[in-house]
N, C-alpha and C. Protein backbone atom coordinates (compact mmCIF):
# COMPACT_ATOMS: atom_id res chain seq x y z
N UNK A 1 37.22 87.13 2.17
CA UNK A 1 38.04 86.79 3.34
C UNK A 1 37.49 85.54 4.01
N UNK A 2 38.40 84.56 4.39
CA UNK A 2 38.03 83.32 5.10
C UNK A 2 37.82 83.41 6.30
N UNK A 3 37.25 82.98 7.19
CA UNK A 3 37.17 82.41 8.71
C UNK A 3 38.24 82.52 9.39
N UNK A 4 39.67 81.86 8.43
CA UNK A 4 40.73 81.79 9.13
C UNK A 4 41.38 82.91 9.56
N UNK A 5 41.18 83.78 8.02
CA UNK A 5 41.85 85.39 7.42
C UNK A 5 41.16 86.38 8.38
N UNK A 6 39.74 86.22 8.68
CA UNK A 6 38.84 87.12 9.62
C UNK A 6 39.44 86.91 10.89
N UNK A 7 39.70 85.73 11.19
CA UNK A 7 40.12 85.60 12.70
C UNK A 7 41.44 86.22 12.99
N UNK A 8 42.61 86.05 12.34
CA UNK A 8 43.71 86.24 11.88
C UNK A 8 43.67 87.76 12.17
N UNK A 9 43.14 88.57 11.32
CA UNK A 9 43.08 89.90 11.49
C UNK A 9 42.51 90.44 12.56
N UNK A 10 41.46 89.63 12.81
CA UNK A 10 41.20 90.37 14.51
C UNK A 10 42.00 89.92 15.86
N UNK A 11 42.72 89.16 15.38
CA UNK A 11 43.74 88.37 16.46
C UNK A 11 44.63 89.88 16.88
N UNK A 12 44.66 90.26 15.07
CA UNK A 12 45.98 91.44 15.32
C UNK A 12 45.51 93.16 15.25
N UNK A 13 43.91 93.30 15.41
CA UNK A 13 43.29 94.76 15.43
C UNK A 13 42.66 94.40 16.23
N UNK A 14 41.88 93.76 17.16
CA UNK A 14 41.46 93.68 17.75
C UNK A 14 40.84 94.89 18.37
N UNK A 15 41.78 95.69 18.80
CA UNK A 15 42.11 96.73 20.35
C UNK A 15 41.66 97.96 19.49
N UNK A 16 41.99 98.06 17.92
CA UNK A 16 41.66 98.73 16.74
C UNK A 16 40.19 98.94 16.88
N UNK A 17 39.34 97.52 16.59
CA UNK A 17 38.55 97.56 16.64
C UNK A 17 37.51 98.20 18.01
N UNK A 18 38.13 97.88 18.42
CA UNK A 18 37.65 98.10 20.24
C UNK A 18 37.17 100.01 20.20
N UNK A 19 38.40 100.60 19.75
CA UNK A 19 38.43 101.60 20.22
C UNK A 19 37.16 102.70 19.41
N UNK A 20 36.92 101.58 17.85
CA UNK A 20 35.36 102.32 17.41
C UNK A 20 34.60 101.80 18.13
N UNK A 21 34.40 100.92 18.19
CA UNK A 21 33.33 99.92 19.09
C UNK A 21 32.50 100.73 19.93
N UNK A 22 33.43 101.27 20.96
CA UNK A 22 33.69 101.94 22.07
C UNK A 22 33.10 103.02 21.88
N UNK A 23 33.31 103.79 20.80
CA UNK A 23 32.44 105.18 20.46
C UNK A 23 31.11 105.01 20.22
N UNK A 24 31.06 103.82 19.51
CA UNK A 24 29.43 103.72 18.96
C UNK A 24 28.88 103.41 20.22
N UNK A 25 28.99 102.10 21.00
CA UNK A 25 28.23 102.15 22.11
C UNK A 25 28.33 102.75 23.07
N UNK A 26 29.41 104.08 23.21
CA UNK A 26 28.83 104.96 24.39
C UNK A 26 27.48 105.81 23.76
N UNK A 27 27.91 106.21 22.06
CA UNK A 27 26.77 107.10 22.06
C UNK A 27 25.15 106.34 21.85
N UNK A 28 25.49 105.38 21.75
CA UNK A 28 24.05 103.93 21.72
C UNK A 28 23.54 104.13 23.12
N UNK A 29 24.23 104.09 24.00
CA UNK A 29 24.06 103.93 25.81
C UNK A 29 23.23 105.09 25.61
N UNK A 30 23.91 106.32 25.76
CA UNK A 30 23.36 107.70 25.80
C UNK A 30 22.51 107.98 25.74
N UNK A 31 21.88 107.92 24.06
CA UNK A 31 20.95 108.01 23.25
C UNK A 31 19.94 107.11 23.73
N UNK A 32 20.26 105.99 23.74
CA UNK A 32 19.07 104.84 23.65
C UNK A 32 18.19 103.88 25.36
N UNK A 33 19.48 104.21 25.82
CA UNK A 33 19.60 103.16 26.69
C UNK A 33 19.12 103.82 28.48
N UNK A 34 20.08 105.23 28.84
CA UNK A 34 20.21 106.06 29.64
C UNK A 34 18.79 106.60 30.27
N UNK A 35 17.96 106.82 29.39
CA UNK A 35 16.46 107.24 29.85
C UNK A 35 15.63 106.16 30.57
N UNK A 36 15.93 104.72 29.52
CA UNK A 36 15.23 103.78 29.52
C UNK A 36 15.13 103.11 30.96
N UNK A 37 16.39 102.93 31.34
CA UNK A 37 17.06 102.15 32.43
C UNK A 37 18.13 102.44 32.93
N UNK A 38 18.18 103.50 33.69
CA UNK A 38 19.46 104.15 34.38
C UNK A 38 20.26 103.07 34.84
N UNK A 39 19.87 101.70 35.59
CA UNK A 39 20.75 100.64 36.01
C UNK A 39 21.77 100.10 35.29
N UNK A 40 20.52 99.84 33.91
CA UNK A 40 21.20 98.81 33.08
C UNK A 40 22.32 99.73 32.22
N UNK A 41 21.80 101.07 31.96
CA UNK A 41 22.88 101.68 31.55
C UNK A 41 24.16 101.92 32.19
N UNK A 42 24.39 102.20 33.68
CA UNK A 42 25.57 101.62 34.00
C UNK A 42 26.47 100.57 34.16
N UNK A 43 25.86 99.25 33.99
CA UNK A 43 26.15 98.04 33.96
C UNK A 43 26.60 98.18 32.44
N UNK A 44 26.13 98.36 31.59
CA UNK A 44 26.57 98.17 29.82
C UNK A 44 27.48 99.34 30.04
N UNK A 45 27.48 100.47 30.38
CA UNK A 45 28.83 101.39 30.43
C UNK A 45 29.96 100.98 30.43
N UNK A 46 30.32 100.64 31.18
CA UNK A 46 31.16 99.52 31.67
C UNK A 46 32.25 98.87 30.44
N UNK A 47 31.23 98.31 29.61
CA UNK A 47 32.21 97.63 28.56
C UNK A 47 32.91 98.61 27.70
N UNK A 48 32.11 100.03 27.06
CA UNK A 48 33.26 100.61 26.23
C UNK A 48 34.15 101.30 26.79
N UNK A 49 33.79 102.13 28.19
CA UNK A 49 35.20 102.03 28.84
C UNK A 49 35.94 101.61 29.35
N UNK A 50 35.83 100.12 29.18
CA UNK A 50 36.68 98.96 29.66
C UNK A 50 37.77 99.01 27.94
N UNK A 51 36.87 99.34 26.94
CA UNK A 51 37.75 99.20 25.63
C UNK A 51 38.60 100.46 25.27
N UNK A 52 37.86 101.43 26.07
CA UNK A 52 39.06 102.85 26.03
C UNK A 52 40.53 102.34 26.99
N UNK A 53 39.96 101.77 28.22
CA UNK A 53 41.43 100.97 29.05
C UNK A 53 42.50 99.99 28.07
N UNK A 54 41.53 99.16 27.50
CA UNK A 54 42.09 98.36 26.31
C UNK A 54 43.38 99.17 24.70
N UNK A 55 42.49 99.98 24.64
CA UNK A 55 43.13 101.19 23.60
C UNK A 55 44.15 101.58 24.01
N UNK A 56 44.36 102.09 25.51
CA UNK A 56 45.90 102.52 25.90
C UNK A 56 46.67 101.86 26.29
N UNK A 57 46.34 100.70 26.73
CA UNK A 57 46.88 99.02 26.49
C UNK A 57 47.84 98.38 25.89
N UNK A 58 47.03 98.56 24.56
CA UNK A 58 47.61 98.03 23.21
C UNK A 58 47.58 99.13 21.90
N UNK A 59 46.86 100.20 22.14
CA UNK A 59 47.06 101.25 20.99
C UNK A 59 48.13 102.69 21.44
N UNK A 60 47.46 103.26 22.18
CA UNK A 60 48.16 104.61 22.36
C UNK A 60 48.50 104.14 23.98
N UNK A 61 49.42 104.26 24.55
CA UNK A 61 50.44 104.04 23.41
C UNK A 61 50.94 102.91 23.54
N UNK A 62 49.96 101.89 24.35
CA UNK A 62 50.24 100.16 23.67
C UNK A 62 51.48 99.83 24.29
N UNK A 63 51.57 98.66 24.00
CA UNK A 63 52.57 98.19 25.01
C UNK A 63 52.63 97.36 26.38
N UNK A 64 51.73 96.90 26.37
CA UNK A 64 51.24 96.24 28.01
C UNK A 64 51.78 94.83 27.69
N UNK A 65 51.46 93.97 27.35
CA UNK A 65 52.37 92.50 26.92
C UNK A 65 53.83 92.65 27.25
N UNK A 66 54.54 93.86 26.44
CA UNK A 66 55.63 94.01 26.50
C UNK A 66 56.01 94.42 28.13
N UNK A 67 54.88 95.49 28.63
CA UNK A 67 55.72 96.02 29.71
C UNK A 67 55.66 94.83 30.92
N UNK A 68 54.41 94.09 30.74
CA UNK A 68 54.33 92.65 31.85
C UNK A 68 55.81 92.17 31.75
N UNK A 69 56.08 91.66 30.37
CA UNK A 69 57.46 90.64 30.29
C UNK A 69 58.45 91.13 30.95
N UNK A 70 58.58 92.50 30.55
CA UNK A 70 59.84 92.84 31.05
C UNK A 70 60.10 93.23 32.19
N UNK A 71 59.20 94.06 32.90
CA UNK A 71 59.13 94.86 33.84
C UNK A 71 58.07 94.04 35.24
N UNK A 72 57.50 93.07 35.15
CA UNK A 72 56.85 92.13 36.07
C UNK A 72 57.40 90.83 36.03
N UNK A 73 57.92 90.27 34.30
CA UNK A 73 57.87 89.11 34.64
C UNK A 73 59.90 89.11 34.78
N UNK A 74 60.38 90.51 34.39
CA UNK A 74 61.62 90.54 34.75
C UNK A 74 62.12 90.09 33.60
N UNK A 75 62.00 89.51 32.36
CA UNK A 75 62.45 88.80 31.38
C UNK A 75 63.35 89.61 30.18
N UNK A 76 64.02 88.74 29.43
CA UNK A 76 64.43 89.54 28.35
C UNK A 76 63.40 90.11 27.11
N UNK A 77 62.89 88.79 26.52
CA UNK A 77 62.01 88.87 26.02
C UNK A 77 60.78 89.54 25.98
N UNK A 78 60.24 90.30 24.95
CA UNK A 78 59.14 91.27 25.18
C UNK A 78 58.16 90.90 24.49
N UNK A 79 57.78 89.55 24.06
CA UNK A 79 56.56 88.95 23.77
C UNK A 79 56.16 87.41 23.94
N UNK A 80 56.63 87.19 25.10
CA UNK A 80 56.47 85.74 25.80
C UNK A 80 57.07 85.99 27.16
N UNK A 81 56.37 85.48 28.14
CA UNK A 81 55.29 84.20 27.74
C UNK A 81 54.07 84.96 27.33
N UNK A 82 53.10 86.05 27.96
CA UNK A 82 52.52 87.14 27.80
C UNK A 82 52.52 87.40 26.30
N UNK A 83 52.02 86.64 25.59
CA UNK A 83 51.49 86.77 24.04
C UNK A 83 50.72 87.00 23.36
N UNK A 84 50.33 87.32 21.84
CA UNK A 84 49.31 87.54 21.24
C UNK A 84 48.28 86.78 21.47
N UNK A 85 48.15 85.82 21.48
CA UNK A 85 47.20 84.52 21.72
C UNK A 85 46.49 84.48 23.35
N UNK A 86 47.25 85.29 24.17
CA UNK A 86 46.83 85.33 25.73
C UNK A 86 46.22 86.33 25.42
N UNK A 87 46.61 87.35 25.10
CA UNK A 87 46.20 88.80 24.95
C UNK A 87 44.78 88.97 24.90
N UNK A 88 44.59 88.29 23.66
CA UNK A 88 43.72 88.36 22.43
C UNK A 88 42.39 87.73 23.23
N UNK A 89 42.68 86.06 24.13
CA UNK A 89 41.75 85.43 24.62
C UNK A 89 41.01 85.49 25.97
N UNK A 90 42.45 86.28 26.62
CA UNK A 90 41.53 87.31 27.44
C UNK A 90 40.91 88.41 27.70
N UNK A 91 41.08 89.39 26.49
CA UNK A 91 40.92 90.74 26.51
C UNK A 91 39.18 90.22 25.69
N UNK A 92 39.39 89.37 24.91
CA UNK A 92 37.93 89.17 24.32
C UNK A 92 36.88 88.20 24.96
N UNK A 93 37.65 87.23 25.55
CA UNK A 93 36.29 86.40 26.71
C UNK A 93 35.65 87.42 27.51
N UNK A 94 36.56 88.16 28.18
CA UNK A 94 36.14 88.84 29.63
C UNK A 94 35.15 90.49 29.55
N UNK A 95 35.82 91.14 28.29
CA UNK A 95 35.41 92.73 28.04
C UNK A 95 34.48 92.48 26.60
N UNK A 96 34.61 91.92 25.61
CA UNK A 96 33.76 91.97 24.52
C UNK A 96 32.71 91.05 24.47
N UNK A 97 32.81 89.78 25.72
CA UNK A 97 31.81 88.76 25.85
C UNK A 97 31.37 89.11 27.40
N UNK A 98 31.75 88.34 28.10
CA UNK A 98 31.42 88.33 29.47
C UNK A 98 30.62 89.78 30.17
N UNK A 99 31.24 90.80 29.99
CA UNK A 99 30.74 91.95 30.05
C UNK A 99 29.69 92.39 29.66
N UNK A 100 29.44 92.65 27.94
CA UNK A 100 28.22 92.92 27.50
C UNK A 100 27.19 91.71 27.71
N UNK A 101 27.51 90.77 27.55
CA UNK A 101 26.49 89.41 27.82
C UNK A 101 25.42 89.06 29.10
N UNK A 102 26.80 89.74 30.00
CA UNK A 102 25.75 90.08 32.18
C UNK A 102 25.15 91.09 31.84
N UNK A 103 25.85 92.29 30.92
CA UNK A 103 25.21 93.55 31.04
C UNK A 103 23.50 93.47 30.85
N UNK A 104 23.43 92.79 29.55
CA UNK A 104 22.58 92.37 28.85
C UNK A 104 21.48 91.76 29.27
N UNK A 105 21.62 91.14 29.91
CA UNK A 105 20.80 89.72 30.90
C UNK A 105 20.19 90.50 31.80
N UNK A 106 21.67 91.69 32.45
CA UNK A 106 21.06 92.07 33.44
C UNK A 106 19.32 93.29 33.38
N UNK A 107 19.32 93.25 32.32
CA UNK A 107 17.83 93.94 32.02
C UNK A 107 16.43 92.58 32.27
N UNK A 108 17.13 91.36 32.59
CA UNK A 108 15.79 90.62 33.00
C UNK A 108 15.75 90.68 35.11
N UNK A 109 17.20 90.23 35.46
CA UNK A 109 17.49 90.59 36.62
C UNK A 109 18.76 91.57 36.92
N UNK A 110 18.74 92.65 37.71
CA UNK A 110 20.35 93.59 37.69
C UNK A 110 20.98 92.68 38.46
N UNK A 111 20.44 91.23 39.22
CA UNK A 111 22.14 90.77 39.72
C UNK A 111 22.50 90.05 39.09
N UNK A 112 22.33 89.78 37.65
CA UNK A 112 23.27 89.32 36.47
C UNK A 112 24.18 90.22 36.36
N UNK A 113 24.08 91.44 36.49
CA UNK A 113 25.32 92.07 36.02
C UNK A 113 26.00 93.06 37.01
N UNK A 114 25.83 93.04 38.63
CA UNK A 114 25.99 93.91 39.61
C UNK A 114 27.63 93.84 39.70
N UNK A 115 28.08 92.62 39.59
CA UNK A 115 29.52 92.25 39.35
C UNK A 115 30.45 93.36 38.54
N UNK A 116 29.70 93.23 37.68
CA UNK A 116 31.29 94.40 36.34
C UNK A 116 31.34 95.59 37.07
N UNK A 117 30.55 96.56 37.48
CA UNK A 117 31.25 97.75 38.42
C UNK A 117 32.77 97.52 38.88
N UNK A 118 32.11 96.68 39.70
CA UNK A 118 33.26 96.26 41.00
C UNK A 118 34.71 95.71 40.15
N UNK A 119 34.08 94.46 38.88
CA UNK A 119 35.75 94.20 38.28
C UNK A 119 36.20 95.91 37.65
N UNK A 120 35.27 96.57 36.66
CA UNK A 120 36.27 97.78 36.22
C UNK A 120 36.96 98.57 37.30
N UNK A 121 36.23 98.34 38.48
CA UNK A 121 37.17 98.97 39.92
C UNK A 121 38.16 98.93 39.61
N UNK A 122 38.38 97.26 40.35
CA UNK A 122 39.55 96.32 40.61
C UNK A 122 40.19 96.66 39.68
N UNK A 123 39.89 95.97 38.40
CA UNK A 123 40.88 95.90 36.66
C UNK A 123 41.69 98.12 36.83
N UNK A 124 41.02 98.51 37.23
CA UNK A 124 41.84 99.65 37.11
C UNK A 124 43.12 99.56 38.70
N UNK A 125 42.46 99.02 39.73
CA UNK A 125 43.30 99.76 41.31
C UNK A 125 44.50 98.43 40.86
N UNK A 126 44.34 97.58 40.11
CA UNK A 126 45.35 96.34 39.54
C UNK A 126 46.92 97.13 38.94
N UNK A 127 46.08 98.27 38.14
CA UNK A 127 47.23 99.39 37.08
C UNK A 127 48.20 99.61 38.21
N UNK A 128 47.49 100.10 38.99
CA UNK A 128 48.47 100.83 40.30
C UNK A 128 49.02 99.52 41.32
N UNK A 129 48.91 98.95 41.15
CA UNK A 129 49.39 98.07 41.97
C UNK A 129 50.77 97.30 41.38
N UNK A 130 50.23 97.28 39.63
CA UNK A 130 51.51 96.74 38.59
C UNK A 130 52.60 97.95 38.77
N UNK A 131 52.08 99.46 38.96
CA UNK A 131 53.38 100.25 39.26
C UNK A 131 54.17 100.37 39.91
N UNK A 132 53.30 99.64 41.09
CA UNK A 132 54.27 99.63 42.92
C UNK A 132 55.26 98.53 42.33
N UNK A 133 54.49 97.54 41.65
CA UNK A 133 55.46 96.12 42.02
C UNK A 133 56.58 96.25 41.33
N UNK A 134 56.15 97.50 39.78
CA UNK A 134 57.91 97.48 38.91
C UNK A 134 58.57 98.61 39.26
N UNK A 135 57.75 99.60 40.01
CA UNK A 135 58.36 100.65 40.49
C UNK A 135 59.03 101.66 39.41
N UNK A 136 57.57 101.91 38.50
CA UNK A 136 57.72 102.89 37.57
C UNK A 136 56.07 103.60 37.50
N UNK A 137 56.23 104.86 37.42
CA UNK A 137 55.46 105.79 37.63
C UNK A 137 54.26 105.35 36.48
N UNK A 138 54.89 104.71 35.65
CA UNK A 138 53.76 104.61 34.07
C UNK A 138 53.60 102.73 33.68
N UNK A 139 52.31 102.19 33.60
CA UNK A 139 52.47 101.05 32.88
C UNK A 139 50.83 101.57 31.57
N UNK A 140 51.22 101.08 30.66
CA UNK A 140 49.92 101.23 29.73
C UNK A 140 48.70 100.65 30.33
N UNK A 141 47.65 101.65 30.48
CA UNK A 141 46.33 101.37 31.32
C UNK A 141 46.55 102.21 32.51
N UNK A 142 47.51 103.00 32.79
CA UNK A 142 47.24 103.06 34.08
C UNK A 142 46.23 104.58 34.22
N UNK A 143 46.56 105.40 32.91
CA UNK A 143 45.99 106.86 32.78
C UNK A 143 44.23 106.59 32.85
N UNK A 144 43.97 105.58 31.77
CA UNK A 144 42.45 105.31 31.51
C UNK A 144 41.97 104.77 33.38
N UNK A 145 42.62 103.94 34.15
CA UNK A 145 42.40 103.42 34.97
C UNK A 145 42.14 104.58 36.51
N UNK A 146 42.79 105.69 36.46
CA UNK A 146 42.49 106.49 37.21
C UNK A 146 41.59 107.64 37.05
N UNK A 147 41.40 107.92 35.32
CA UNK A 147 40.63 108.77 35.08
C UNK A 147 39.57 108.32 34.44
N UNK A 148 39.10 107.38 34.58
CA UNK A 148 37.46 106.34 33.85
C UNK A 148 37.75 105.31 34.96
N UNK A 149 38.13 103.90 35.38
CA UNK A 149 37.41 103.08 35.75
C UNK A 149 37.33 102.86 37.03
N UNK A 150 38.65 103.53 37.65
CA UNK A 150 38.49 103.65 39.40
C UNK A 150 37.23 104.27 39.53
N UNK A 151 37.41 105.84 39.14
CA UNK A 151 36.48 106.85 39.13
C UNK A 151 34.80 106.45 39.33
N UNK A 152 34.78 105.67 37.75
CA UNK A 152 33.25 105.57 37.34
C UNK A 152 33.06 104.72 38.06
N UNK A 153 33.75 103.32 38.14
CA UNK A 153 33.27 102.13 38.97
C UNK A 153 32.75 102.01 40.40
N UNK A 154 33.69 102.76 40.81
CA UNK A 154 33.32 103.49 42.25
C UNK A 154 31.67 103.93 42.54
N UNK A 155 31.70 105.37 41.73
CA UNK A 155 30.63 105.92 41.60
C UNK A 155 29.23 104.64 41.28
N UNK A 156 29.63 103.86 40.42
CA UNK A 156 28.74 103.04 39.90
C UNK A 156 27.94 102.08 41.41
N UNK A 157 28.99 101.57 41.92
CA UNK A 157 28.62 100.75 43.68
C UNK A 157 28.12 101.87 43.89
N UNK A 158 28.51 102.90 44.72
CA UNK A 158 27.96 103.72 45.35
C UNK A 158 26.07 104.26 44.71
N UNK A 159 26.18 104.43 43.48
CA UNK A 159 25.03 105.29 42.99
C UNK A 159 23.82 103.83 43.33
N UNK A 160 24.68 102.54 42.80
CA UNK A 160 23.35 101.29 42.98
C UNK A 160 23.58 101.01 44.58
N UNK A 161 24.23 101.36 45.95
CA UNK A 161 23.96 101.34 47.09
C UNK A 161 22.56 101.81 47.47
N UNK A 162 23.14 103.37 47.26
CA UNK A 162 22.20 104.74 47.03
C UNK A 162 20.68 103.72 46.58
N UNK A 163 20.48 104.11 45.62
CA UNK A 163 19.29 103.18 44.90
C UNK A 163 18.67 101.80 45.55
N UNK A 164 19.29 101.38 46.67
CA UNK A 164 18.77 100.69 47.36
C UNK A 164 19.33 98.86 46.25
N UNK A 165 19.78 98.73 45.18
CA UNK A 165 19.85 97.91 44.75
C UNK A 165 21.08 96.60 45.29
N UNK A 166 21.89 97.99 45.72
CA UNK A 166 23.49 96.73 46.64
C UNK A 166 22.75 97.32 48.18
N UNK A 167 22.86 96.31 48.81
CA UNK A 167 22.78 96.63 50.31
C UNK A 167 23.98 97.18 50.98
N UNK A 168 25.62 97.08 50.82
CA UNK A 168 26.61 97.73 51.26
C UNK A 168 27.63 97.20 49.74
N UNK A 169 28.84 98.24 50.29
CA UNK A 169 29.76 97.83 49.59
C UNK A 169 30.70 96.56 49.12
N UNK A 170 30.79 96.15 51.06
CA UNK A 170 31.45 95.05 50.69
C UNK A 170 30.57 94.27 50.85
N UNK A 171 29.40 93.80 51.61
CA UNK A 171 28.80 92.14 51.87
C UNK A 171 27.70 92.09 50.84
N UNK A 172 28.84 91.60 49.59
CA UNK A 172 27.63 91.23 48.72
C UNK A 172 28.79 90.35 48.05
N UNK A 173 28.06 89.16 47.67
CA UNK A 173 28.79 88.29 46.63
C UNK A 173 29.40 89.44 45.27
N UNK A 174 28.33 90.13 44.85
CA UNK A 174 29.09 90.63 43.62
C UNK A 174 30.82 91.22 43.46
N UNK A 175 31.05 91.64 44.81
CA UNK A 175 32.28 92.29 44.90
C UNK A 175 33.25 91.00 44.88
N UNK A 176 32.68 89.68 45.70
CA UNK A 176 33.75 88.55 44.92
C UNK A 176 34.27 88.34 43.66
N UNK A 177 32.70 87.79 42.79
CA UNK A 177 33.22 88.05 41.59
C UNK A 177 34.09 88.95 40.72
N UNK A 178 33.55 90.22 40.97
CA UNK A 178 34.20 91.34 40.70
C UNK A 178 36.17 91.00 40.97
N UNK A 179 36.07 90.96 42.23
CA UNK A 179 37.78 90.79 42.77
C UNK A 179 38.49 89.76 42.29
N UNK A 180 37.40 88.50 41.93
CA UNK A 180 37.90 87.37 41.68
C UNK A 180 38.18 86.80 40.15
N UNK A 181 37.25 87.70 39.52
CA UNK A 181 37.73 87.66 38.16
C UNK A 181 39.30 88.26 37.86
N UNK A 182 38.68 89.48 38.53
CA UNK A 182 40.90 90.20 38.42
C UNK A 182 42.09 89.44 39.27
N UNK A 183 41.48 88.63 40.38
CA UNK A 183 42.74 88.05 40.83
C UNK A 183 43.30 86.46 39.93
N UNK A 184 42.21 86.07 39.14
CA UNK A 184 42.12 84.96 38.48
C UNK A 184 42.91 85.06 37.13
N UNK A 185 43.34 86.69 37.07
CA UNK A 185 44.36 86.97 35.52
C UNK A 185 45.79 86.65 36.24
N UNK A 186 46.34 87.73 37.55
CA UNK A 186 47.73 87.06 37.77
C UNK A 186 47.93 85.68 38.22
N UNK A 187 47.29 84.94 38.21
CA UNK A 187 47.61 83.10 38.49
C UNK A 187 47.47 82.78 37.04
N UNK A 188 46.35 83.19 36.36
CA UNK A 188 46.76 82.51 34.80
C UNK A 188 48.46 83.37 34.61
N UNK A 189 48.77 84.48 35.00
CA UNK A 189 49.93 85.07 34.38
C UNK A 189 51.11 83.90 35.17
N UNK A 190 51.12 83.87 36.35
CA UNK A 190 52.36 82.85 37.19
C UNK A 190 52.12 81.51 36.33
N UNK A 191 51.22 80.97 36.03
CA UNK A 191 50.82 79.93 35.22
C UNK A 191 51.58 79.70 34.13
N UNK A 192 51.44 80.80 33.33
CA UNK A 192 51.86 81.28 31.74
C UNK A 192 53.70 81.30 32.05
N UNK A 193 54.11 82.01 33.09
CA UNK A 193 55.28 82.43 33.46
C UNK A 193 56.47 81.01 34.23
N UNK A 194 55.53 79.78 34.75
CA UNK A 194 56.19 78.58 35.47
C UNK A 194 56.59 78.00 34.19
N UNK A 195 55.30 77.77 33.26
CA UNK A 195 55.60 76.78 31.81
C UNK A 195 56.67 77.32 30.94
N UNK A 196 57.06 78.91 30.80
CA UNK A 196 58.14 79.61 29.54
C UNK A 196 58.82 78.94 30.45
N UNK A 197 58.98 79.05 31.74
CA UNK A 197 60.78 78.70 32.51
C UNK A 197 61.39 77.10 31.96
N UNK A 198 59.74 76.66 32.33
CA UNK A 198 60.20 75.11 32.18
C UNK A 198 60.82 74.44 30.47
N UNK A 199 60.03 75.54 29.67
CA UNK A 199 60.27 75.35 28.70
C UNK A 199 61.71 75.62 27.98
N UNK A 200 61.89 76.78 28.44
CA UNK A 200 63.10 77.34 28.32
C UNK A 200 64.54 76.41 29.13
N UNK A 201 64.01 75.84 29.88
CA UNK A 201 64.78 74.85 31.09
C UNK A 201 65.48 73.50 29.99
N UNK A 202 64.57 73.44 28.95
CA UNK A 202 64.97 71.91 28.68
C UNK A 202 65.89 71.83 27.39
């Protein structure tokens, strides 16, 4: 298989992949990690159930691209502007890089990685907020989002308050980042959504 063929295929399993991923490093965390460094193990938590959110996304029962187009961005179309290529480059910068990479770091200092709590917050209270705006009880992500990342993320601020490591909830830079990474997806989405019009316009 080529470079091109490897990329190609993970362009289109990606979320496939995610969802073993996801098994191995919770039971890696568990096993390996959990005794070692209770911090850092919640900070690396983080990413495979960010890929279980991902799984109901785009696997079970999948569908989030589609339900943006139609049902947020109002459109006919159910795979533009909101495409494979967006999908793909944000679901993997932010959860398979960015994530494990602070997590990671954060074992030299924890405020490399105090941030991801707070985005798996946000990235889940976002689900519910996409339901108000289409005014349907269900968007893909929203089940994982109330029962893993509100939940845990929560708990996660609170337990590193506790621990003396966050001084409060809100007055800490990390909760920017955190908020600001998730508010920084719907402007790339209005972004993505001005250019189909214009395009479609001419």
């Amino acid at each position: 298989m080529t470079i091109s063929e490897y990329y190609q295929w993970l362009k289109k399993d990606w979320a496939k992949v995610g969802l073993i991923l996801s098994i191995f490093l919770l039971v890696f965390l568990f096993v390996f990690v959990r005794q070692s460094d209770f911090i850092v193990f919640i900070l690396l938590l983080q990413t495979p159930l960010y890929m279980l959110h991902q799984t109901e996304e785009y696997i079970f029962p999948g569908g989030f691209g589609k339900y943006f187009n139609t049902k947020i961005f109002k459109l006919e179309t159910e795979d533009k502007p909101l495409d494979e290529n967006f999908i793909f480059f944000v679901n993997i910068s932010l959860i398979w890089v960015a994530l494990p990479v602070f997590g990671l770091i954060s074992t030299l200092d924890y405020r490399f990685g105090l941030w991801i709590p707070y985005f798996s917050f946000f990235a889940g209270i976002s689900h519910i907020i996409l339901a108000i705006k289409a005014k349907k009880l269900y968007n893909p992500g929203l089940v994982v989002s109330l029962l893993i990342n509100i939940p845990v993320g929560l708990w996660s601020v609170l337990y590193l308050i506790n621990e003396g490591i966050l001084s409060s909830f809100f007055l800490n830079y990390h909760i920017l980042i955190g908020l600001g990474l998730n508010a920084m997806l719907p402007v790339m989405g209005v972004i993505l959504f001005r250019n189909y019009q214009k395009k479609m316009a001419k």
